[in-house]
Protein backbone atom coordinates (compact mmCIF):
# COMPACT_ATOMS: atom_id res chain seq x y z
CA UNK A 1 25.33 -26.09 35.59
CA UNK A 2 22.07 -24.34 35.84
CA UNK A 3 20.16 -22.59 33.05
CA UNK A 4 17.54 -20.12 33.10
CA UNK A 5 13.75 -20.04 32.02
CA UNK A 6 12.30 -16.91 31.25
CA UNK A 7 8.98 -16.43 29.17
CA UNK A 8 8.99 -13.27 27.22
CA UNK A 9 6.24 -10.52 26.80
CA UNK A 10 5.45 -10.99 30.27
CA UNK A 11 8.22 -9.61 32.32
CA UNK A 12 7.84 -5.93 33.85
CA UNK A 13 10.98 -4.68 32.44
CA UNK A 14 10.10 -5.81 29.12
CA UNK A 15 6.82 -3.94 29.20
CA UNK A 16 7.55 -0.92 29.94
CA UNK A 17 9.58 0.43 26.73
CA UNK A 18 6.68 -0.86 24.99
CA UNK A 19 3.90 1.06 27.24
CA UNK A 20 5.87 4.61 27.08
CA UNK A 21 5.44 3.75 23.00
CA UNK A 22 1.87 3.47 23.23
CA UNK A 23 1.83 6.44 25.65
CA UNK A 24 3.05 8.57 23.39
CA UNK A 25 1.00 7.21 20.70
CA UNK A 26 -1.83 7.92 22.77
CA UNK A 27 -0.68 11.68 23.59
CA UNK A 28 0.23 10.55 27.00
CA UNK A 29 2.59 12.55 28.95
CA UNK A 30 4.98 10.37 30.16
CA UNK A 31 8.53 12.19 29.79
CA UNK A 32 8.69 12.06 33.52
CA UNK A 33 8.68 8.46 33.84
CA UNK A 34 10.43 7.71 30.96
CA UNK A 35 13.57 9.58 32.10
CA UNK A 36 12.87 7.61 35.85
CA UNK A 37 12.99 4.47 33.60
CA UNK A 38 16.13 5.14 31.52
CA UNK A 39 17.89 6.62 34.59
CA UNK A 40 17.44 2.92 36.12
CA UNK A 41 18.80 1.47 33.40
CA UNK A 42 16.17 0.03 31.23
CA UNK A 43 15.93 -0.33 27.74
CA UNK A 44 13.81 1.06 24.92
CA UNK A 45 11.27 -1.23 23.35
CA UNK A 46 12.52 -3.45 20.41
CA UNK A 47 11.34 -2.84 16.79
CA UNK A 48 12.28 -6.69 15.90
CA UNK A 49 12.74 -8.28 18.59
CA UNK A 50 10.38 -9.70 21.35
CA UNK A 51 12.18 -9.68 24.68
CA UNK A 52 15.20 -10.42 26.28
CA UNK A 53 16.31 -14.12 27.13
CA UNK A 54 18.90 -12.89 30.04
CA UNK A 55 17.23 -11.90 33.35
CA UNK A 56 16.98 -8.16 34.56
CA UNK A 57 19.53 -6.56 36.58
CA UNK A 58 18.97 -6.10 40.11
CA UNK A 59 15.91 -4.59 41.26
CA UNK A 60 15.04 -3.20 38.22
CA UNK A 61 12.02 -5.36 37.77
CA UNK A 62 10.61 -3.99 40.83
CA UNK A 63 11.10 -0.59 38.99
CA UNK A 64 9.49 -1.89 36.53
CA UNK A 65 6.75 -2.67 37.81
CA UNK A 66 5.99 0.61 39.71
CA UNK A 67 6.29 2.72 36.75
CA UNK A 68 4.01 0.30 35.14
CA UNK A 69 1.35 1.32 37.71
CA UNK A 70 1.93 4.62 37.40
CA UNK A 71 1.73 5.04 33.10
CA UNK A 72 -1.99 2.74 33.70
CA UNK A 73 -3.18 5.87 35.99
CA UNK A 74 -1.90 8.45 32.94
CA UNK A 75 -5.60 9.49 30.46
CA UNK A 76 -5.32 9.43 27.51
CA UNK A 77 -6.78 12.59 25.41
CA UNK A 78 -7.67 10.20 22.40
CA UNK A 79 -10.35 7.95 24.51
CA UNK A 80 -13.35 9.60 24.07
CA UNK A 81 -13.16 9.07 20.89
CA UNK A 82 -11.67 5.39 20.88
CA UNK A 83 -14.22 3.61 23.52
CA UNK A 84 -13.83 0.01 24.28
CA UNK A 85 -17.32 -1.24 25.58
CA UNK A 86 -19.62 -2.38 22.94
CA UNK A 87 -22.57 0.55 23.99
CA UNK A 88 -20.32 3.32 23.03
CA UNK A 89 -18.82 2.13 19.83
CA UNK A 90 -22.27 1.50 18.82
CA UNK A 91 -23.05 5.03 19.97
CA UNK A 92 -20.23 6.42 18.50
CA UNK A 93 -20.77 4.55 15.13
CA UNK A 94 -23.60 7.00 13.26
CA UNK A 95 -23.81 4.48 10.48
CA UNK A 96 -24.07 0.84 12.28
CA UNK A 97 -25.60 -1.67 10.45
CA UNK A 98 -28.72 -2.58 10.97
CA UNK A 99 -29.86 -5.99 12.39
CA UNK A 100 -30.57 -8.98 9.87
CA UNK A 101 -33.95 -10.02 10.50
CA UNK A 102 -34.43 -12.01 7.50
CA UNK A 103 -32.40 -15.83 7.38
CA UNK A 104 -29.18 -15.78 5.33
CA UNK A 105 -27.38 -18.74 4.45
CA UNK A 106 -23.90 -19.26 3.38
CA UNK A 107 -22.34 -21.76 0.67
CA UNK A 108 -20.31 -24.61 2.00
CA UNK A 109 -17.75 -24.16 -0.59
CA UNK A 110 -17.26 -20.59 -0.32
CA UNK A 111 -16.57 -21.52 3.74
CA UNK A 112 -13.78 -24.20 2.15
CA UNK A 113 -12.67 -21.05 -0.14
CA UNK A 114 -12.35 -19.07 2.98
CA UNK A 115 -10.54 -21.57 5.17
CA UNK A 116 -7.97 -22.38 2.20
CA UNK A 117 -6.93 -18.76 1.40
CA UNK A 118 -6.68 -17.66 5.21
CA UNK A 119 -3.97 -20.65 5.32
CA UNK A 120 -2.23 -19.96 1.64
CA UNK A 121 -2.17 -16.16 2.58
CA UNK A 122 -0.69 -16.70 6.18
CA UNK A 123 1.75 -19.25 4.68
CA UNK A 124 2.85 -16.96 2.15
CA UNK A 125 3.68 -14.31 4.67
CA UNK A 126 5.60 -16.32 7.18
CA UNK A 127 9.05 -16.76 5.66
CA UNK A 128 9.37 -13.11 5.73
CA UNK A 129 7.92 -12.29 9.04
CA UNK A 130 9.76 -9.67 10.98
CA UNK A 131 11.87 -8.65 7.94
CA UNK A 132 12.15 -4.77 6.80
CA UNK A 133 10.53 -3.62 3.88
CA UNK A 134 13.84 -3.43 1.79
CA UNK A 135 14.68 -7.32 2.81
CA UNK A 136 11.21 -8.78 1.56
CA UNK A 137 11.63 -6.90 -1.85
CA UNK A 138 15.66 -7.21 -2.12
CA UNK A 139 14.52 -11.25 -1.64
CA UNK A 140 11.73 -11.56 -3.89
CA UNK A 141 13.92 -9.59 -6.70
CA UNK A 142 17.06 -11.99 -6.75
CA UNK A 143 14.60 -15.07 -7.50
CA UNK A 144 12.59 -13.16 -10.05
CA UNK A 145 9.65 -13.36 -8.07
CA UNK A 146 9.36 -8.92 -8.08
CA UNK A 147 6.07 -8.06 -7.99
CA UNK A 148 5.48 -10.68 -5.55
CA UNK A 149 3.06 -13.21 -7.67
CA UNK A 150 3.87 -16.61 -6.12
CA UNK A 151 5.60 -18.22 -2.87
CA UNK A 152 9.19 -16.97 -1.53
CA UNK A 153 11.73 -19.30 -2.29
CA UNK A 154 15.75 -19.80 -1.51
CA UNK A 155 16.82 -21.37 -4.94
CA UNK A 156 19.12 -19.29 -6.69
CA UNK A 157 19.18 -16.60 -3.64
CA UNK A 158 23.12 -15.19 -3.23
CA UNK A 159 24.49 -16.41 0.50
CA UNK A 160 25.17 -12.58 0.76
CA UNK A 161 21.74 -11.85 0.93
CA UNK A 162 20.16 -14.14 2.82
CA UNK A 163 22.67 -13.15 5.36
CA UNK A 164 22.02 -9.77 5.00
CA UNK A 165 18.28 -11.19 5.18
CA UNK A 166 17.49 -14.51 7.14
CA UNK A 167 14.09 -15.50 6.70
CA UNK A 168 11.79 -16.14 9.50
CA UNK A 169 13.72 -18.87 10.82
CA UNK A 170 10.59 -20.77 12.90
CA UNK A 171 8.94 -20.81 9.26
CA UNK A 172 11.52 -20.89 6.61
CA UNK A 173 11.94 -25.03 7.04
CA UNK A 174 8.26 -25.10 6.17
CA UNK A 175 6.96 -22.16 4.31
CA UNK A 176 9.60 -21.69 1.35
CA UNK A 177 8.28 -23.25 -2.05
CA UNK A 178 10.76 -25.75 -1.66
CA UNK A 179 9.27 -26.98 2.25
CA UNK A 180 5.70 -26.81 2.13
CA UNK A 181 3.89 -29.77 3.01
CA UNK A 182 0.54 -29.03 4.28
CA UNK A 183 -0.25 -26.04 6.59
CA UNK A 184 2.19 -26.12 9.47
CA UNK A 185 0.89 -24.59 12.74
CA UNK A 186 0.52 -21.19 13.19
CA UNK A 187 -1.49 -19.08 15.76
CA UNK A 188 -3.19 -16.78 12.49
CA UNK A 189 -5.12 -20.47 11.97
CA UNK A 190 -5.39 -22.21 15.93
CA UNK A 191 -7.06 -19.04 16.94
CA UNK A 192 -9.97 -20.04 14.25
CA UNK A 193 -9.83 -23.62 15.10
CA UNK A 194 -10.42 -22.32 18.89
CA UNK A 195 -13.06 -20.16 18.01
CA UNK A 196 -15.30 -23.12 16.41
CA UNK A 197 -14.86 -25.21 19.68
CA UNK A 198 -16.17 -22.18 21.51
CA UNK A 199 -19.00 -21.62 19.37
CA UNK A 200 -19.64 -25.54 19.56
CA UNK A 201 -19.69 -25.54 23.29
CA UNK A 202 -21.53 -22.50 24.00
CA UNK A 203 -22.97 -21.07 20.40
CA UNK A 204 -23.36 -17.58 19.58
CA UNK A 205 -24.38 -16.61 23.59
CA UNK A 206 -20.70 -17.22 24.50
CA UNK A 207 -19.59 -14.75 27.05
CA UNK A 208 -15.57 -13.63 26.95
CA UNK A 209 -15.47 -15.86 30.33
CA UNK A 210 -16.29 -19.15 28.56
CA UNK A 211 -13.45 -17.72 25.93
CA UNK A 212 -10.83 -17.39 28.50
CA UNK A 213 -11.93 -20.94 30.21
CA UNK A 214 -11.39 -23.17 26.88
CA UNK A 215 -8.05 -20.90 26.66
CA UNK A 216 -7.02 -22.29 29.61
CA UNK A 217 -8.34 -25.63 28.87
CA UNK A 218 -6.89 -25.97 25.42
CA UNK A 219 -4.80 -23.18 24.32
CA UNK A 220 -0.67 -24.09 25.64
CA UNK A 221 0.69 -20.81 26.61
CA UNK A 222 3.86 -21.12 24.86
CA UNK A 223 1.32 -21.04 21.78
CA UNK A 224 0.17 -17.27 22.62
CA UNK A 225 2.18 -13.93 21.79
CA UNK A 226 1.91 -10.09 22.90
CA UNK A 227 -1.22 -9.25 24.17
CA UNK A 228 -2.71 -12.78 24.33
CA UNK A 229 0.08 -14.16 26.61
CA UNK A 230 0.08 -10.95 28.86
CA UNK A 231 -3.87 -11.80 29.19
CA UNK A 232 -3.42 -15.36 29.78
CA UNK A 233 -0.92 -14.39 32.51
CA UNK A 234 -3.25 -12.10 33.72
CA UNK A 235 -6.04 -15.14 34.47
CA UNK A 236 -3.58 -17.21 35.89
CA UNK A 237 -2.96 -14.46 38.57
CA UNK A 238 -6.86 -14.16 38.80
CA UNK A 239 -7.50 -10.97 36.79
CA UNK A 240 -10.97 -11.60 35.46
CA UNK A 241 -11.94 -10.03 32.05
CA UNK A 242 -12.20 -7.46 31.00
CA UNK A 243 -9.51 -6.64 33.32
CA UNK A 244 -7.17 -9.26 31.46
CA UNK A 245 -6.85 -6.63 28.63
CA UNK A 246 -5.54 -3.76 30.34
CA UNK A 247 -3.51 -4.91 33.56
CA UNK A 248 0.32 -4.04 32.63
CA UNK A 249 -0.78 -4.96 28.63
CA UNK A 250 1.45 -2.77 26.31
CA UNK A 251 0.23 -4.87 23.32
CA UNK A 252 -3.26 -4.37 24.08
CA UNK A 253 -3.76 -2.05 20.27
CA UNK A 254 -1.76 -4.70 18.04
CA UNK A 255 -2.79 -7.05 15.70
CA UNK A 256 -4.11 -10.16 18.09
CA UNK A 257 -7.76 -10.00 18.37
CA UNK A 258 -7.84 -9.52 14.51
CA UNK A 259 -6.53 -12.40 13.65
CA UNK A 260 -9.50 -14.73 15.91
CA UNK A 261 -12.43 -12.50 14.05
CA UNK A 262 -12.96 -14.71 10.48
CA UNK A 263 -14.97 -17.44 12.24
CA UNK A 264 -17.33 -14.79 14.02
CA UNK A 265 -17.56 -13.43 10.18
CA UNK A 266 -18.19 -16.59 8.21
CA UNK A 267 -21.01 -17.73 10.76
CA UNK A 268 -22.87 -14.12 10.17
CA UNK A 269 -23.54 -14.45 6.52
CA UNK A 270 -24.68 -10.89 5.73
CA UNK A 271 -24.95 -9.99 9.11
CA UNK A 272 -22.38 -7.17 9.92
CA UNK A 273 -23.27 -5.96 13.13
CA UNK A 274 -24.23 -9.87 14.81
CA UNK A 275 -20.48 -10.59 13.57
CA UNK A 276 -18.89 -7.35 15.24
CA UNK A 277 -20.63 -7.98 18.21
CA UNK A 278 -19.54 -11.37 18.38
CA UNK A 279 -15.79 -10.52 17.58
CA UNK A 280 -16.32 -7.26 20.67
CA UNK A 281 -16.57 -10.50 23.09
CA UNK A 282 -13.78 -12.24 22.11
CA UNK A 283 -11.59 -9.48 21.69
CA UNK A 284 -12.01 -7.37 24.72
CA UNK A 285 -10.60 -10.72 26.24
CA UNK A 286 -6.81 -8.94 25.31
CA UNK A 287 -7.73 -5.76 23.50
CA UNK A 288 -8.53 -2.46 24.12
CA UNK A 289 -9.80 0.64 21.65
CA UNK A 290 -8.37 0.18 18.30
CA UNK A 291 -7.18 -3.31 19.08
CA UNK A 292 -10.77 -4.55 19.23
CA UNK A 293 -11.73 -2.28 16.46
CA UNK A 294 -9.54 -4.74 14.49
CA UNK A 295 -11.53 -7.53 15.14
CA UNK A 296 -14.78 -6.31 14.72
CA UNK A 297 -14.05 -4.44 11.18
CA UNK A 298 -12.49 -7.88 10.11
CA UNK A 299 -15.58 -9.70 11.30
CA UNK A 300 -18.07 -7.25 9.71
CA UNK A 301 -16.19 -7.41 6.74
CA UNK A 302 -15.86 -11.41 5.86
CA UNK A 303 -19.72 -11.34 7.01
CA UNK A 304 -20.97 -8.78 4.29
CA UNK A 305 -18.48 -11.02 2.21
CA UNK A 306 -20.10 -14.62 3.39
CA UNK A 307 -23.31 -13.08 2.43
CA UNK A 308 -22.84 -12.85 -1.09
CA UNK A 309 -23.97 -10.24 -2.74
CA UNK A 310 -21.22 -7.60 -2.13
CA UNK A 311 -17.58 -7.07 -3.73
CA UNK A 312 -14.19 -6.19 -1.72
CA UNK A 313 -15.22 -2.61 -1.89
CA UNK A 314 -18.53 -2.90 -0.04
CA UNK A 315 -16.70 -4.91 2.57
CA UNK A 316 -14.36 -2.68 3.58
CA UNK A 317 -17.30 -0.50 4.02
CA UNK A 318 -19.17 -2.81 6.42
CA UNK A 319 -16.38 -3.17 8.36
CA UNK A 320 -15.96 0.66 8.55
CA UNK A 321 -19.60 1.08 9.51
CA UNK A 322 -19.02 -0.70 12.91
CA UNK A 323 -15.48 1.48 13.84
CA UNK A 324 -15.91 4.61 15.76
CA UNK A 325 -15.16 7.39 12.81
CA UNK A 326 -12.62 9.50 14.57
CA UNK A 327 -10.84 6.62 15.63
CA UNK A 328 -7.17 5.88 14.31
CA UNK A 329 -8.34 2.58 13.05
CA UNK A 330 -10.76 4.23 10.76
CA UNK A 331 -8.25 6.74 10.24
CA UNK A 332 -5.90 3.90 9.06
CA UNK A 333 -8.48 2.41 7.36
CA UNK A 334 -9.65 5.26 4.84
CA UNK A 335 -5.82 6.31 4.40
CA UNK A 336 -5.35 2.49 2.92
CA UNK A 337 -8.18 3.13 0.59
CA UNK A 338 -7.56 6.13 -0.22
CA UNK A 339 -4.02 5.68 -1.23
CA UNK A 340 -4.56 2.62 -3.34
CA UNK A 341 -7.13 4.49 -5.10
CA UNK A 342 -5.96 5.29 -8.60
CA UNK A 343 -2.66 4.04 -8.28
CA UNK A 344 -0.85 2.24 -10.80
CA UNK A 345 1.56 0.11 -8.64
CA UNK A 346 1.51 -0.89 -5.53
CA UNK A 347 4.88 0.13 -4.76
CA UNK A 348 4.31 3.77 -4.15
CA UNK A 349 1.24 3.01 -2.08
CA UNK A 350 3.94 0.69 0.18
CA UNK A 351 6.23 3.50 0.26
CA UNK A 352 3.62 6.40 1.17
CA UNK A 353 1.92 4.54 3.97
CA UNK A 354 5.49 3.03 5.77
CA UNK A 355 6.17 7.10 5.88
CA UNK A 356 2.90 7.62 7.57
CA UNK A 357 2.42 4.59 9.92
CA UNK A 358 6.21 3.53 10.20
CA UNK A 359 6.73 4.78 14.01
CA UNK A 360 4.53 1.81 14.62
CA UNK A 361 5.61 -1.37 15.98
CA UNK A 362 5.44 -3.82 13.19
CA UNK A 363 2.17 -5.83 14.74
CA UNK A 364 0.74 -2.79 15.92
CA UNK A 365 -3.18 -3.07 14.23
CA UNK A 366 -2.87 0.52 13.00
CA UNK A 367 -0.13 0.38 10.09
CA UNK A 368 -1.34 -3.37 9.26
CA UNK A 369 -4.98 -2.20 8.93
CA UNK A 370 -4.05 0.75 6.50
CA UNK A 371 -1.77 -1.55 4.40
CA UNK A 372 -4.76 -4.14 4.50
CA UNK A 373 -7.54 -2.26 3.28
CA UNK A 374 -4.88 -0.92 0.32
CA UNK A 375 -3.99 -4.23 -0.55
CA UNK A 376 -7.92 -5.46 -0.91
CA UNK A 377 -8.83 -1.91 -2.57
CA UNK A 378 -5.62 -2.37 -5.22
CA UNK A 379 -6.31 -5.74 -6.03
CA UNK A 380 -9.75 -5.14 -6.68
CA UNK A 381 -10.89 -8.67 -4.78
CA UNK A 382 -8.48 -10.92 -7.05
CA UNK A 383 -7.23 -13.58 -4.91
CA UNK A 384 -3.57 -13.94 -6.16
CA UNK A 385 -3.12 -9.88 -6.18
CA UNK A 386 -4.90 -9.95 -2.70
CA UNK A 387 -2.22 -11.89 -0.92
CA UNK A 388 0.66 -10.87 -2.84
CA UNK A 389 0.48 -7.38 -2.48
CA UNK A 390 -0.34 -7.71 1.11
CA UNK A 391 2.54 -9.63 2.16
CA UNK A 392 5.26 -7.17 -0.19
CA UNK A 393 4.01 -4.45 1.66
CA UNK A 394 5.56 -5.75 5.30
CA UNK A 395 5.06 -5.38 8.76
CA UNK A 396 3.27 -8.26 10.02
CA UNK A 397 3.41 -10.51 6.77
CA UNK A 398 1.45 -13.70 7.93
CA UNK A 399 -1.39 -12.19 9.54
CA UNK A 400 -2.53 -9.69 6.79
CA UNK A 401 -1.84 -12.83 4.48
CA UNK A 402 -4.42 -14.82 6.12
CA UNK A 403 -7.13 -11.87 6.74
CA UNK A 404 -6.60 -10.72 3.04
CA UNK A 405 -6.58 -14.44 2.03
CA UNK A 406 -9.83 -15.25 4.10
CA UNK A 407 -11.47 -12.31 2.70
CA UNK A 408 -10.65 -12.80 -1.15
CA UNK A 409 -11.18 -16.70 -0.74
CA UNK A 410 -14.68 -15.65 0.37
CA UNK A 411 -15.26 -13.29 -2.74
CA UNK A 412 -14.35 -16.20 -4.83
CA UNK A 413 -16.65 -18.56 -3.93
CA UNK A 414 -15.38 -22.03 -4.41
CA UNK A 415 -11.92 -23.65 -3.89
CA UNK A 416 -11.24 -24.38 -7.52
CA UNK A 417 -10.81 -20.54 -8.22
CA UNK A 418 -8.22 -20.10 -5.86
CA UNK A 419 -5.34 -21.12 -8.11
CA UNK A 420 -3.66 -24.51 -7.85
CA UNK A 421 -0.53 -22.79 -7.03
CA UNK A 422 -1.83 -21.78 -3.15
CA UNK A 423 -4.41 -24.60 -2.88
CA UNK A 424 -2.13 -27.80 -3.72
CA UNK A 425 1.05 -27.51 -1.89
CA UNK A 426 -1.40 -27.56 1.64
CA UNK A 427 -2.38 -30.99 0.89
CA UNK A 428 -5.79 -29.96 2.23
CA UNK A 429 -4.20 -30.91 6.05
CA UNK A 430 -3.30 -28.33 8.72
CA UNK A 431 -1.19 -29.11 11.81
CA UNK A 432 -2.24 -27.45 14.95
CA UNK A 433 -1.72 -28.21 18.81
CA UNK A 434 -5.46 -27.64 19.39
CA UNK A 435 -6.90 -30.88 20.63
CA UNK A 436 -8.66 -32.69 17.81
CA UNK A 437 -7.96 -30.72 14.83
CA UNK A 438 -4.07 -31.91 14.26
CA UNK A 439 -3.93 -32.61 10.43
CA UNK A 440 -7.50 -31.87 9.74
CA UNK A 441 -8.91 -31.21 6.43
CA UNK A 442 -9.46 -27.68 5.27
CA UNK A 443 -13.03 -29.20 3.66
CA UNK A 444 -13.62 -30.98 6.87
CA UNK A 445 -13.33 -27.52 8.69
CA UNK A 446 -15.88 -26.07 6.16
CA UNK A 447 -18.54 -28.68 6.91
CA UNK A 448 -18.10 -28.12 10.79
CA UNK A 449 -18.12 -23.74 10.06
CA UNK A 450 -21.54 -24.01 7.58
CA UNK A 451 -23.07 -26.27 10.36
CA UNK A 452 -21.92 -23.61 12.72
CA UNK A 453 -24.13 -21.20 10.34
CA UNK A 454 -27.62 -22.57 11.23
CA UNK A 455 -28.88 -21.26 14.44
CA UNK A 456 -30.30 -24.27 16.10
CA UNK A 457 -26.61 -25.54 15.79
CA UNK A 458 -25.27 -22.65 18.11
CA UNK A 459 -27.03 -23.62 20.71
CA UNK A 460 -25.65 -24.12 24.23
């Protein structure tokens, strides 16, 4: 008996769906080729799921991969005003920050404050990854944990609904109040760890080649997702970067290069721009347009945070002031703000921006962007109301749980006002598969990031 391997997210006839969805999103016109697609049987991309397990029919991969070619050749009427290169963002960005030319230091326990929430806020959101809207709050309500103020459990939860519901099942066994013991493993925290070792090896001149090299090196590809495995595919069939980002990558405007920014912020204490420029390299690595706009407003943001001397509001600004304007990101970005402006619960600013952003896919950076800068506006930088509100609001639950945690750990300085609640169940030890890190200390990993602050220690 024989049985069949097949990665997902890297298959042409899984790709394509996904590609006429970002065509379209782009104001693409590619009604021609997606009735050539359909007529050959292929499917529509999946909201929920990531690929099929069986293999294609019969020549349809070759299909496939032709009309693959073809949508890449398709302009997009939206790219002149969503560049990728770093020269024209900073062109197109009236209001970039200027360069710090004075030394700024940051705290070593605001870097432990940091790495703790980006783990309690990611760990929060994975039980409920992948699950509607309706599911997260139906879940939450029948343990009397409505408006989401601590971790998801099962206790008490009717079998009827958590059929109706299943949690994450990769995460439940080790994310429900009832499982955790220490951080398990999860990309939203080996993409940080990887992003020290880089800046350890080759300090703050890295180049995205020396990224994709310790990928390689270090980084199992069973480990990477989306746009990160289609790139790491794309070097193993000897597509050099920046290439790696585009070749036949639908996922190349969701949510991946976000989540590897916070280290490129934390080093850049109240250095905006030096920590968007720094996040550009790494992202164009498997991002395009607003997908590396993702990275560098995160980056700019935790760095105006590191520094100091600004509060959640002001961050989102600096992170805003490195974004092409007439961007969607921005777009996204100012609708978050705006929306949790004034409100009085954070339900209605859920339920206005799902009806704005919900033809998204659920990790695309645009909806996940506008429900993070709500979140971090609502809450007003508390930590607790940061995270929570964050995760109730969906879509992808464990990354905007660690961002919003990373950023809101930062604002509060020092681990012990993080509430014992997040901070103790981690057992301050994370489990990873990058080489030397498995069950590190989360105050370990903020002595290694403030050395990583100091100049002379980012040297090649």
């Amino acid at each position: 008996m024989t049985t069949t391997v097949r990665a997902t997210w890297v298959q042409p006839e899984d790709l394509v769906g996904h590609e006429l969805r970002q065509a379209a999103q782009d104001g693409r016109d590619a009604r021609d080729i997606e009735r050539r697609w359909y007529e050959a049987g292929g499917s529509p991309a999946p909201d929920r799921a990531g690929a099929s397990e069986h293999p294609a029919p019969p020549g349809l991969r070759a299909v496939a991969g032709r009309l693959l070619d073809e949508l890449a050749l398709l302009e997009s009427p939206l790219a002149d005003n969503e560049p990728t290169g770093l020269d024209a963002i900073r062109a197109a960005c009236p209001r970039w920050p200027l360069p710090r030319t004075d030394p700024s230091g940051v705290d070593r326990e605001r870097l432990h404050a940091a790495w703790l929430g980006r783990a309690a806020g990611c760990l929060l959101g994975k039980p409920v990854e992948k699950l509607p809207l309706e599911g997260i709050r139906a879940l939450a309500r029948a343990t009397g944990n409505w408006p989401l103020a601590t971790w998801f459990t099962a206790r008490g939860l009717p079998p009827e609904l958590a059929a109706t519901y299943p949690w994450n099942r990769r995460s439940a066994a080790t994310s429900l109040a009832e499982n955790i013991d220490g951080m398990p493993e999860d990309d939203d925290l080996n993409h940080p760890l990887l992003a020290l070792v880089l800046l350890r090896h080759h300090g703050r001149s890295f180049t995205t080649a020396d990224l994709a090299r310790l990928w390689l090196d270090e980084l199992p590809a069973g480990r990477t997702f989306t746009a990160e495995r289609v790139a790491y595919r794309n070097l193993l069939d000897g597509i050099e970067p920046p290439d790696t980002a585009s070749y036949r990558n639908p996922f190349r405007e969701w949510i991946g290069a976000q989540i590897r920014a916070d280290v490129h912020g934390w080093t850049h204490p109240g250095d905006p721009a030096a920590a968007a420029e720094q996040a550009h390299r790494d992202a164009v690595l498997t991002h395009t347009g607003n997908g590396v706009y993702g990275a560098m407003f995160a980056a700019a943001a935790l760095a105006e945070a590191a520094g100091g001397e600004a509060d959640v509001h002001g961050c989102l600004a600096a992170g805003l002031r490195v974004v092409p304007p007439r961007s969607r990101f921005a777009r996204a970005v100012r609708d978050g703000i705006a929306a949790a402006h004034g409100a009085a619960g954070f339900d209605s600013v859920v339920d206005l921006l799902h009806a704005r952003y919900g033809h998204y896919h659920w990790v695309h950076v645009l909806p996940n962007a506008a429900l993070l800068a709500a979140a971090l506006t609502h809450a007003d930088g508390d930590f607790s109301g940061s995270v929570c509100r964050v995760v109730s609001g969906g879509w992808d639950t464990d990354s905007n749980g660690a961002t919003a945690g990373s950023l809101a750990g930062l604002l509060a300085g020092r681990p012990e006002a993080l509430p014992d609640r997040w901070t103790t169940p981690l057992k301050n030890r994370l489990a990873t598969s990058v080489t030397g890190f498995d069950s590190v200390g989360f105050d370990t990993l903020a002595d290694l990031t403030h050395r990583l602050t100091h100049q002379e220690a980012l040297r090649p």
